[in-house]
PDB file of N, CA and C in Angstrom:
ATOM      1  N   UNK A   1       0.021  24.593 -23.848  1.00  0.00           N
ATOM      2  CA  UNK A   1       0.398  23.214 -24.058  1.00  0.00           C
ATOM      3  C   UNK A   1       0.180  22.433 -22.762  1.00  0.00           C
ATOM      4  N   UNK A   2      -0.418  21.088 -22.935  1.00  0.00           N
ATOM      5  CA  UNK A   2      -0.895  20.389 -21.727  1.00  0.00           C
ATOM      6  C   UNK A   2       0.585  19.429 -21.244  1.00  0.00           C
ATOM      7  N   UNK A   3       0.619  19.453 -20.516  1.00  0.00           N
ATOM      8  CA  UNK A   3       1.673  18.628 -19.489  1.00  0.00           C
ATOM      9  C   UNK A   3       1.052  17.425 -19.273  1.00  0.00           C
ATOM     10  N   UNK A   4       2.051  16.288 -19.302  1.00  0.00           N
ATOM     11  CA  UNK A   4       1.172  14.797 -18.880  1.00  0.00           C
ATOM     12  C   UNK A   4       1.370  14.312 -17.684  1.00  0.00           C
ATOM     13  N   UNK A   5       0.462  14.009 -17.090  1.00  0.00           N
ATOM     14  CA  UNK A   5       0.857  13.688 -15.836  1.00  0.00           C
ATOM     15  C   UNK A   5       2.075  12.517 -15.832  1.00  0.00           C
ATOM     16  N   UNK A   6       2.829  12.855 -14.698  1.00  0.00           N
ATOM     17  CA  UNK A   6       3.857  11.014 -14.695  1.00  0.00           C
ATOM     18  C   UNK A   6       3.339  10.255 -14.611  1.00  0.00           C
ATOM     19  N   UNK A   7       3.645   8.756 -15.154  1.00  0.00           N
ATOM     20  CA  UNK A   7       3.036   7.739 -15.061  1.00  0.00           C
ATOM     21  C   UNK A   7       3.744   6.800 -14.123  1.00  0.00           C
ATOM     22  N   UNK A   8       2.666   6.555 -12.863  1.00  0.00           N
ATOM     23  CA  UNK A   8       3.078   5.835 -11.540  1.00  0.00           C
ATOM     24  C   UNK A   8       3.986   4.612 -12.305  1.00  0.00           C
ATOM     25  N   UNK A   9       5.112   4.487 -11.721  1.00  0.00           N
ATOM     26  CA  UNK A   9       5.807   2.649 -11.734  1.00  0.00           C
ATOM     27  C   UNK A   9       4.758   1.581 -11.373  1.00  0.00           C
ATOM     28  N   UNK A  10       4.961   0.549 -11.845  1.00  0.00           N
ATOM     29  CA  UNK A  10       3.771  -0.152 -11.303  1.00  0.00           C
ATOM     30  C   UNK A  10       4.872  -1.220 -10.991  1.00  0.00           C
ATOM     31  N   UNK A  11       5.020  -2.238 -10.126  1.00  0.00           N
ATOM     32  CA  UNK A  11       6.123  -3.632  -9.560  1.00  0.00           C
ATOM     33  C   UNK A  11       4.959  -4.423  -8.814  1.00  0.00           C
ATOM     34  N   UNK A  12       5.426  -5.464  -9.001  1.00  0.00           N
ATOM     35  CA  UNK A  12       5.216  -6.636  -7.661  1.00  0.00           C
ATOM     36  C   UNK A  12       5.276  -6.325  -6.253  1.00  0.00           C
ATOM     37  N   UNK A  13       4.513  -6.971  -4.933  1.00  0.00           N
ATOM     38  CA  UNK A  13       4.648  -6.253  -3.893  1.00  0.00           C
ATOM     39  C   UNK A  13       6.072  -6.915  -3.469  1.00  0.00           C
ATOM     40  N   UNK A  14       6.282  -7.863  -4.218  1.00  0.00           N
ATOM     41  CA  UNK A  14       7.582  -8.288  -3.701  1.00  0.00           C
ATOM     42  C   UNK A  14       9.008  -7.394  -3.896  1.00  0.00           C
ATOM     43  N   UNK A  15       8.440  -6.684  -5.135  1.00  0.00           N
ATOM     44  CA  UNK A  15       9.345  -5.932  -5.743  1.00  0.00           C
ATOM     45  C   UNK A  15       9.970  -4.781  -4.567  1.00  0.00           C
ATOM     46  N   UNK A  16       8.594  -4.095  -4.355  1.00  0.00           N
ATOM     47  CA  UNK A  16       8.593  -2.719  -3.599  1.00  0.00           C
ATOM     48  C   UNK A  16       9.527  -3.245  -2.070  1.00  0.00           C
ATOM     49  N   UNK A  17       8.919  -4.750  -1.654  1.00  0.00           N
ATOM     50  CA  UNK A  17       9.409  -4.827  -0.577  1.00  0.00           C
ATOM     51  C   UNK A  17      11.169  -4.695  -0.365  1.00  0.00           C
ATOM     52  N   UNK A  18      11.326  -5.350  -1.335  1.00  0.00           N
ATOM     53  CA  UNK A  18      13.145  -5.709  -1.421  1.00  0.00           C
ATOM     54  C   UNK A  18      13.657  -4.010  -1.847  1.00  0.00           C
ATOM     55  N   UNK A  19      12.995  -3.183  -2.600  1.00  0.00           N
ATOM     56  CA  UNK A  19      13.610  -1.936  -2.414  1.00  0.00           C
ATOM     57  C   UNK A  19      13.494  -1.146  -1.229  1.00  0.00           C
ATOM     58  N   UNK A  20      12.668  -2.006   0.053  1.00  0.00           N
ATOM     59  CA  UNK A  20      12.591  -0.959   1.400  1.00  0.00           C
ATOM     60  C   UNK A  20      11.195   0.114   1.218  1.00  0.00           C
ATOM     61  N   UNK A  21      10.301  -0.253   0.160  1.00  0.00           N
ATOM     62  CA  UNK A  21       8.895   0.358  -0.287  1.00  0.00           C
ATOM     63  C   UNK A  21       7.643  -0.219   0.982  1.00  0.00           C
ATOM     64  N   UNK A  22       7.395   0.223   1.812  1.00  0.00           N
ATOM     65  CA  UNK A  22       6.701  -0.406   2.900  1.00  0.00           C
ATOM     66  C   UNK A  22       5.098   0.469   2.635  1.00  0.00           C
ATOM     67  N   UNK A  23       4.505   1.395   1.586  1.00  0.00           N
ATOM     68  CA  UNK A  23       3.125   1.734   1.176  1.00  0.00           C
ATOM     69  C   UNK A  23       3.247   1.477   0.178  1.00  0.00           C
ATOM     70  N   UNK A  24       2.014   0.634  -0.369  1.00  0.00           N
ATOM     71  CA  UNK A  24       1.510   0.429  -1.824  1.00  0.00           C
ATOM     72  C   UNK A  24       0.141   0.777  -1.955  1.00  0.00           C
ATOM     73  N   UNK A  25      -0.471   1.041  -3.247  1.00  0.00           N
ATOM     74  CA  UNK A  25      -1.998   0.565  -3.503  1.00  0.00           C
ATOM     75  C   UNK A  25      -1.889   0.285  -5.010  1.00  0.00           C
ATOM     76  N   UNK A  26      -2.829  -0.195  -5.351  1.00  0.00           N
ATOM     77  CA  UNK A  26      -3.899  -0.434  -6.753  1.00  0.00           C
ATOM     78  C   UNK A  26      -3.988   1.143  -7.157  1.00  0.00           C
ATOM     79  N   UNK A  27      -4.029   1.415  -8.250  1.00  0.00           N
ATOM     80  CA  UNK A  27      -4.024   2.199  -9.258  1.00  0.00           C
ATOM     81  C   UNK A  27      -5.906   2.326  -9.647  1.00  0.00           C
ATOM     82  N   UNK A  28      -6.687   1.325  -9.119  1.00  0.00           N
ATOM     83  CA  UNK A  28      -7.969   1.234  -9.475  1.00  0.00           C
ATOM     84  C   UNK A  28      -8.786   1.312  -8.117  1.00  0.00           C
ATOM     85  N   UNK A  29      -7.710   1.456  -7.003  1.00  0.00           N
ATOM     86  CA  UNK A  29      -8.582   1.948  -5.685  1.00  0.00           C
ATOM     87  C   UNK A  29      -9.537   3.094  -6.065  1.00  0.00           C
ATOM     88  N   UNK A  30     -10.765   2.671  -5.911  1.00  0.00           N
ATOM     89  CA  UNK A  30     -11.680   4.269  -6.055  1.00  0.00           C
ATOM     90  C   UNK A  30     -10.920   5.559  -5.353  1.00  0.00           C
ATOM     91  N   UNK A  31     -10.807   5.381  -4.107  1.00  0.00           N
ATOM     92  CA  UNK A  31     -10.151   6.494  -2.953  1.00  0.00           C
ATOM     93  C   UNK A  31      -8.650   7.035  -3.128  1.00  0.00           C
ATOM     94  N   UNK A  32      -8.069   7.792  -3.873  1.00  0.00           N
ATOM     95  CA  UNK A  32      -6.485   7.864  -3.932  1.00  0.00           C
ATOM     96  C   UNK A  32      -5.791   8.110  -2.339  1.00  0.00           C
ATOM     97  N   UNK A  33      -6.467   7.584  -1.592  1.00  0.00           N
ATOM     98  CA  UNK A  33      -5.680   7.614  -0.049  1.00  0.00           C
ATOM     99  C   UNK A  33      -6.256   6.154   0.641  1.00  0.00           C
ATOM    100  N   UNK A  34      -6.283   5.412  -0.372  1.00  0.00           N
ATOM    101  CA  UNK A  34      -5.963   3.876  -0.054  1.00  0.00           C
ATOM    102  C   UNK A  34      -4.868   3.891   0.106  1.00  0.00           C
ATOM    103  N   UNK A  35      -4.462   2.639   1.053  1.00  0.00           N
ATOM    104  CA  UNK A  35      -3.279   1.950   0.634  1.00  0.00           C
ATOM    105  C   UNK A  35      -2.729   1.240   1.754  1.00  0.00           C
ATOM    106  N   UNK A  36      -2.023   0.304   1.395  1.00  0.00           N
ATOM    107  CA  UNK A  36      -1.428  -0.849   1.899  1.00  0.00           C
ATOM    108  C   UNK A  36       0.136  -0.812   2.760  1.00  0.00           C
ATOM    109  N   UNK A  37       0.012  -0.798   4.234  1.00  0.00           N
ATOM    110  CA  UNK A  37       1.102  -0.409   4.749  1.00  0.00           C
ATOM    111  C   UNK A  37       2.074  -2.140   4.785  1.00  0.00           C
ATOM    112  N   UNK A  38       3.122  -2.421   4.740  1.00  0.00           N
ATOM    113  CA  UNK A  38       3.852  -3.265   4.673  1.00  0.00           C
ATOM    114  C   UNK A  38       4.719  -3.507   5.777  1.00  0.00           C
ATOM    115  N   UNK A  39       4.554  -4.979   6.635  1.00  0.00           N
ATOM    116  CA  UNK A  39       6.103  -4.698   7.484  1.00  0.00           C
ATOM    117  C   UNK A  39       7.026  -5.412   7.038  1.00  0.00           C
ATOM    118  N   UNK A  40       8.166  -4.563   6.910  1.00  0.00           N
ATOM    119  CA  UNK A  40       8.939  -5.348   5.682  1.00  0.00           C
ATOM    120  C   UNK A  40       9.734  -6.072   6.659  1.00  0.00           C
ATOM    121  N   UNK A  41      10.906  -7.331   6.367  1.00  0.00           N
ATOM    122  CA  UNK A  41      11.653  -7.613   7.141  1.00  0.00           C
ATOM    123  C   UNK A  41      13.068  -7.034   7.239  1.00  0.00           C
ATOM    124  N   UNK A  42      13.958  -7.951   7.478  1.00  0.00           N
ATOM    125  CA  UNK A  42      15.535  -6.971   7.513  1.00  0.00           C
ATOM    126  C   UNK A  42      16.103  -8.112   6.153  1.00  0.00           C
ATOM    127  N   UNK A  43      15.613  -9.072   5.669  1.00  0.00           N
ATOM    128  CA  UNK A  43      15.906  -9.716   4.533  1.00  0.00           C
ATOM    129  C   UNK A  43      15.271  -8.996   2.888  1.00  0.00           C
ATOM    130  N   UNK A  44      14.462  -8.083   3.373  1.00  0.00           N
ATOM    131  CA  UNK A  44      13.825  -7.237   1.620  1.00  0.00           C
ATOM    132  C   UNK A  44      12.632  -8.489   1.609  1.00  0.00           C
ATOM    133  N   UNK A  45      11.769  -8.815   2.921  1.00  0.00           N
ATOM    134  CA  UNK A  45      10.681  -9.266   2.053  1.00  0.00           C
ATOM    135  C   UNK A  45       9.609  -8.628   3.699  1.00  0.00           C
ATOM    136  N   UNK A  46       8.203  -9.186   3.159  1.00  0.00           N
ATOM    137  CA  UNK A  46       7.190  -8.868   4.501  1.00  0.00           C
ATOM    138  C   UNK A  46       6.516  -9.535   4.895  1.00  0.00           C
ATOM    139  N   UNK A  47       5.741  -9.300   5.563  1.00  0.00           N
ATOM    140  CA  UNK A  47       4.833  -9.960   6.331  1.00  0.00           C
ATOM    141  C   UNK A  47       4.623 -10.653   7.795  1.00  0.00           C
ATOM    142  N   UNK A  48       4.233 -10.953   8.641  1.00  0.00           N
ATOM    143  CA  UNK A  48       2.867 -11.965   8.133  1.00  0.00           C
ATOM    144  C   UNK A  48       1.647 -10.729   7.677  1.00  0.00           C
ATOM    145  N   UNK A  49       1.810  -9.929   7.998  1.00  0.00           N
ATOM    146  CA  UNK A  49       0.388  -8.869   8.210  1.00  0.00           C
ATOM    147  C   UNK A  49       0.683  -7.569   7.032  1.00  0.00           C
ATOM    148  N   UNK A  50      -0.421  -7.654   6.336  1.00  0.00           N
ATOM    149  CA  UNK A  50      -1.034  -6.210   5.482  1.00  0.00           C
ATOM    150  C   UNK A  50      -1.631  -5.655   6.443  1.00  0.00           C
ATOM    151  N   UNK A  51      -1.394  -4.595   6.550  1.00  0.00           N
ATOM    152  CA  UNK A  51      -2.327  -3.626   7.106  1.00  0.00           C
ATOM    153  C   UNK A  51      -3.264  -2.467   5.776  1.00  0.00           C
ATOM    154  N   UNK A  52      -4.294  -2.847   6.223  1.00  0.00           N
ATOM    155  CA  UNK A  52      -5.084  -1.299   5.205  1.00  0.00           C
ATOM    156  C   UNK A  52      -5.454  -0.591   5.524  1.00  0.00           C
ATOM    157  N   UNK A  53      -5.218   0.738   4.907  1.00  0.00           N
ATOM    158  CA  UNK A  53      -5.660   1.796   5.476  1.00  0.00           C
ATOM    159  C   UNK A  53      -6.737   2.596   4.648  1.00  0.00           C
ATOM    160  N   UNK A  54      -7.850   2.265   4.950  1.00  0.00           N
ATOM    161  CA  UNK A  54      -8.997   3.052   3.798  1.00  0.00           C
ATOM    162  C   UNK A  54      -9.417   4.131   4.919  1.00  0.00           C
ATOM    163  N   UNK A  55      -9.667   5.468   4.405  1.00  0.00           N
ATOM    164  CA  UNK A  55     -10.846   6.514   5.150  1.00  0.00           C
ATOM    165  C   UNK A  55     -11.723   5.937   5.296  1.00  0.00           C
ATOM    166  N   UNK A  56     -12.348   5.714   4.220  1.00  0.00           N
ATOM    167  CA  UNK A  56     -13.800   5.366   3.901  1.00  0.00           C
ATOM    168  C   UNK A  56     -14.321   4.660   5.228  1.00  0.00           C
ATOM    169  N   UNK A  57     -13.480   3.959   5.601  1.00  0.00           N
ATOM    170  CA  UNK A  57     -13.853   2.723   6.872  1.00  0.00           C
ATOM    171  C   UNK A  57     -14.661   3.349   7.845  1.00  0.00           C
ATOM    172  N   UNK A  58     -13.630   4.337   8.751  1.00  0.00           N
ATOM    173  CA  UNK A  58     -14.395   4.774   9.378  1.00  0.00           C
ATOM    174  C   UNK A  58     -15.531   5.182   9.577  1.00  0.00           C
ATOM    175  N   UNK A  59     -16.251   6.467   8.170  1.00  0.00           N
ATOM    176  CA  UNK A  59     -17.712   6.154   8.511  1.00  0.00           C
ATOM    177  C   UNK A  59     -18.255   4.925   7.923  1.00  0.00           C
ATOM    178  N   UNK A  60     -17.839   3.590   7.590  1.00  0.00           N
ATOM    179  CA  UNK A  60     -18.670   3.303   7.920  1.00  0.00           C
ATOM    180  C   UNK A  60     -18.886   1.957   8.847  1.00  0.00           C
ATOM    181  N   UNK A  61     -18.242   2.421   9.858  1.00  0.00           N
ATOM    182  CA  UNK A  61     -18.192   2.101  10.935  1.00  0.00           C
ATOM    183  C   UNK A  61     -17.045   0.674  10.894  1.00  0.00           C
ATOM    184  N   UNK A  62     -16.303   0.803  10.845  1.00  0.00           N
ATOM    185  CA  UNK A  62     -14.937  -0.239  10.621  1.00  0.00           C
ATOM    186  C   UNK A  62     -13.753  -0.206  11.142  1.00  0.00           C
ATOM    187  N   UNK A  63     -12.730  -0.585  11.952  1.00  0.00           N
ATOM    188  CA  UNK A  63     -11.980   0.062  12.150  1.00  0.00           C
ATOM    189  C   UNK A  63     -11.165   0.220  11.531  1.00  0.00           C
ATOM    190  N   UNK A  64      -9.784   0.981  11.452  1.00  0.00           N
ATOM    191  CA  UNK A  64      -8.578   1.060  10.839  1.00  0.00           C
ATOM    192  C   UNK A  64      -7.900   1.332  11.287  1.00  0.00           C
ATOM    193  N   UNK A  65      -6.280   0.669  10.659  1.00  0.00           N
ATOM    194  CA  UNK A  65      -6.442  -0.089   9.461  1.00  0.00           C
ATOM    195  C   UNK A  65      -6.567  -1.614   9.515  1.00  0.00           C
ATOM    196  N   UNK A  66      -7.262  -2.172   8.580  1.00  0.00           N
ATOM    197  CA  UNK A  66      -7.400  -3.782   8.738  1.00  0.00           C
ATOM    198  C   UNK A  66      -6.590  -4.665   8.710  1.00  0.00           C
ATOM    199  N   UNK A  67      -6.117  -5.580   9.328  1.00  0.00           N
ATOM    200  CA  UNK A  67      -4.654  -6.361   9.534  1.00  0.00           C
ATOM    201  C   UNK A  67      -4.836  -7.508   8.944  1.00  0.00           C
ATOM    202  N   UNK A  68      -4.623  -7.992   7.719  1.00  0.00           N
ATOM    203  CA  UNK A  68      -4.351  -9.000   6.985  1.00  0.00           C
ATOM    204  C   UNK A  68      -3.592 -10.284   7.197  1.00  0.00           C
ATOM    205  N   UNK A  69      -3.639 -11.268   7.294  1.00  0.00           N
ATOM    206  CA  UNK A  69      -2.419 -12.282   7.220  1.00  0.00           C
ATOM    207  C   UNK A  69      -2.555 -12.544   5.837  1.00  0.00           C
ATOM    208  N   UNK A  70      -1.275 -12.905   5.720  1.00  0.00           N
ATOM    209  CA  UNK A  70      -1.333 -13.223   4.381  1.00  0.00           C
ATOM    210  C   UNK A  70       0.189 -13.995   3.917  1.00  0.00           C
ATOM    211  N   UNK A  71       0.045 -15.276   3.056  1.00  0.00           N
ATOM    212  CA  UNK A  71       1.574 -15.966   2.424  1.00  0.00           C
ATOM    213  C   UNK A  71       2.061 -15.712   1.917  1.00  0.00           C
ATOM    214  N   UNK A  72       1.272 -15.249   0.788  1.00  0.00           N
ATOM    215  CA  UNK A  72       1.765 -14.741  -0.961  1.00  0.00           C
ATOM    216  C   UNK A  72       1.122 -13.462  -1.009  1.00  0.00           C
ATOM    217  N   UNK A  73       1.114 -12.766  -2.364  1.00  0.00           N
ATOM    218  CA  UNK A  73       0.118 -11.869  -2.839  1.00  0.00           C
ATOM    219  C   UNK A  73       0.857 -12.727  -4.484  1.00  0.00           C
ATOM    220  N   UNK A  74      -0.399 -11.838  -5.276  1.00  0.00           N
ATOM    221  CA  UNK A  74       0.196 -12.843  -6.595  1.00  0.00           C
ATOM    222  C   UNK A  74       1.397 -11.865  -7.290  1.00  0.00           C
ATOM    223  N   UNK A  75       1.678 -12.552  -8.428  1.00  0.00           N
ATOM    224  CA  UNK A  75       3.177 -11.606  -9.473  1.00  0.00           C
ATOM    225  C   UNK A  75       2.847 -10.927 -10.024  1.00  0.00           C
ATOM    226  N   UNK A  76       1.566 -10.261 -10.064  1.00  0.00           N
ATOM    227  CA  UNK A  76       1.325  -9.437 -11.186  1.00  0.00           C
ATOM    228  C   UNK A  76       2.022  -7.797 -10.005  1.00  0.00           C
ATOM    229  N   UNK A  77       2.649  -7.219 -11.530  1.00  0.00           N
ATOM    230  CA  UNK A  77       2.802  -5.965 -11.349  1.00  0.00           C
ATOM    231  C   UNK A  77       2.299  -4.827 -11.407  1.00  0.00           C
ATOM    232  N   UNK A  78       1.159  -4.875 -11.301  1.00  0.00           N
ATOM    233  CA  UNK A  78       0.337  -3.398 -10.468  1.00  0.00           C
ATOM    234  C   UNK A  78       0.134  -2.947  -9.620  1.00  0.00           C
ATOM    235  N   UNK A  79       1.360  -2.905  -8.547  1.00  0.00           N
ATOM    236  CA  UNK A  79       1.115  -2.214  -7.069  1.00  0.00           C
ATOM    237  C   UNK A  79       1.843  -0.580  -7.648  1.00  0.00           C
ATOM    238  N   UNK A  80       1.740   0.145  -7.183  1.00  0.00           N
ATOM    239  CA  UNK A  80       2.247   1.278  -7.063  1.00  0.00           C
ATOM    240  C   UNK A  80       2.513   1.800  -5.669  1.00  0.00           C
ATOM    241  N   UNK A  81       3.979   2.744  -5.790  1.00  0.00           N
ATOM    242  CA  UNK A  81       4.077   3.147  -4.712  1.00  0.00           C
ATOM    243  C   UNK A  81       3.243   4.393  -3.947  1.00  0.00           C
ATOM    244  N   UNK A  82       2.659   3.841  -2.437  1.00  0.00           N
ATOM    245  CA  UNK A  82       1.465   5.107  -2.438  1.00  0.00           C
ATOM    246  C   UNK A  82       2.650   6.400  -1.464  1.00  0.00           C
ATOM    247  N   UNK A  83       2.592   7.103  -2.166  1.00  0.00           N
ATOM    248  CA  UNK A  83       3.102   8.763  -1.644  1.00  0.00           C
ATOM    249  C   UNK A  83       2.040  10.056  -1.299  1.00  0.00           C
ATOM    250  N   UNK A  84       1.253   9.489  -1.065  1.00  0.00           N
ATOM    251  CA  UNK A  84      -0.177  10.252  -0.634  1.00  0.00           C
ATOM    252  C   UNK A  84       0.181  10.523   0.989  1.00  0.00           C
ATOM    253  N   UNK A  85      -0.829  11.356   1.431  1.00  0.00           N
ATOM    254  CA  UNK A  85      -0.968  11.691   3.069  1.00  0.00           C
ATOM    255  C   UNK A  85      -0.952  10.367   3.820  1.00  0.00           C
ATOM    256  N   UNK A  86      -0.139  10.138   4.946  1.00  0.00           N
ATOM    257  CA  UNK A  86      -0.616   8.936   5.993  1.00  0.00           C
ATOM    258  C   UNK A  86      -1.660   9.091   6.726  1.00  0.00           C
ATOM    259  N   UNK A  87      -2.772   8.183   7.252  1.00  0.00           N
ATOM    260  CA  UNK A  87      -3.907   7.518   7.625  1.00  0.00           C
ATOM    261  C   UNK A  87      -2.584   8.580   9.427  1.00  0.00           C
ATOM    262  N   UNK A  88      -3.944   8.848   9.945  1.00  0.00           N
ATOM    263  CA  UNK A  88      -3.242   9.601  11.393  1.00  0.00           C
ATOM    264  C   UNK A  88      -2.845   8.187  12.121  1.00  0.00           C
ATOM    265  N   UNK A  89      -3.360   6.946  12.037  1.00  0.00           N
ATOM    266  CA  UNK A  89      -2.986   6.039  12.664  1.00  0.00           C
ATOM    267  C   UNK A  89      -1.905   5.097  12.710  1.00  0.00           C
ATOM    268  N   UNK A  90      -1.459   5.439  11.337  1.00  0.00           N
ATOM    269  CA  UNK A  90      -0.198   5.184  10.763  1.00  0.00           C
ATOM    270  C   UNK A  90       1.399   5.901  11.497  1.00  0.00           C
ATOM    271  N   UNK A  91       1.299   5.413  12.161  1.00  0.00           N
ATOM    272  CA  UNK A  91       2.674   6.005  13.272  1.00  0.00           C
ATOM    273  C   UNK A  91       4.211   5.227  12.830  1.00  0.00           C
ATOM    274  N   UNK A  92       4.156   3.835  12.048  1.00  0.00           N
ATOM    275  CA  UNK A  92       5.327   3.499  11.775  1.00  0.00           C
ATOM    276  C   UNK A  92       6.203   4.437  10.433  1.00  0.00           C
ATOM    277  N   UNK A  93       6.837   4.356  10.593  1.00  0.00           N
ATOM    278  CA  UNK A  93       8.477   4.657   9.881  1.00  0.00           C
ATOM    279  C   UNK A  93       8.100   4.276   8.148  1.00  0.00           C
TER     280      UNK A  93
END
């Protein structure tokens, strides 16, 4: 008998932020070790800066991870929380 895999939560990044969720990605990232590091504040929200963290970058020639500014992101709820390996450059908490 086949087992189903769990099916990731999917929220708003606003969502993840206010629960203290500081990695997200897309569910449609080609790479399952994408993903979006967050600095959250001490109020449950983030920003100014996304950081991304793709492998891929490196070869091809990019650095990482890429530092975003950003105001908004939109309401739709398809971020998921990423629980994959951290990017070695990824040193925050």
């Amino acid at each position: 008998m086949k087992t189903r895999a769990k099916k990731a939560v999917k929220k708003t990044i606003d969502e993840w932020a206010k629960q203290g969720v500081s990695r997200v990605r897309l569910a449609v990232w080609a790479n399952p070790e994408d993903y979006i590091r967050l600095d959250l504040t001490e109020r449950g929200t983030f920003g100014p800066w996304l950081h991304l963290y793709a492998p891929c970058q490196a070869l091809l020639g990019y650095p990482t991870p890429q530092d975003v500014g950003v105001w908004t992101v939109g309401p739709q709820p398809e971020w998921e929380q990423y629980t994959g390996p951290r990017h070695q450059k990824d040193e925050h908490p």
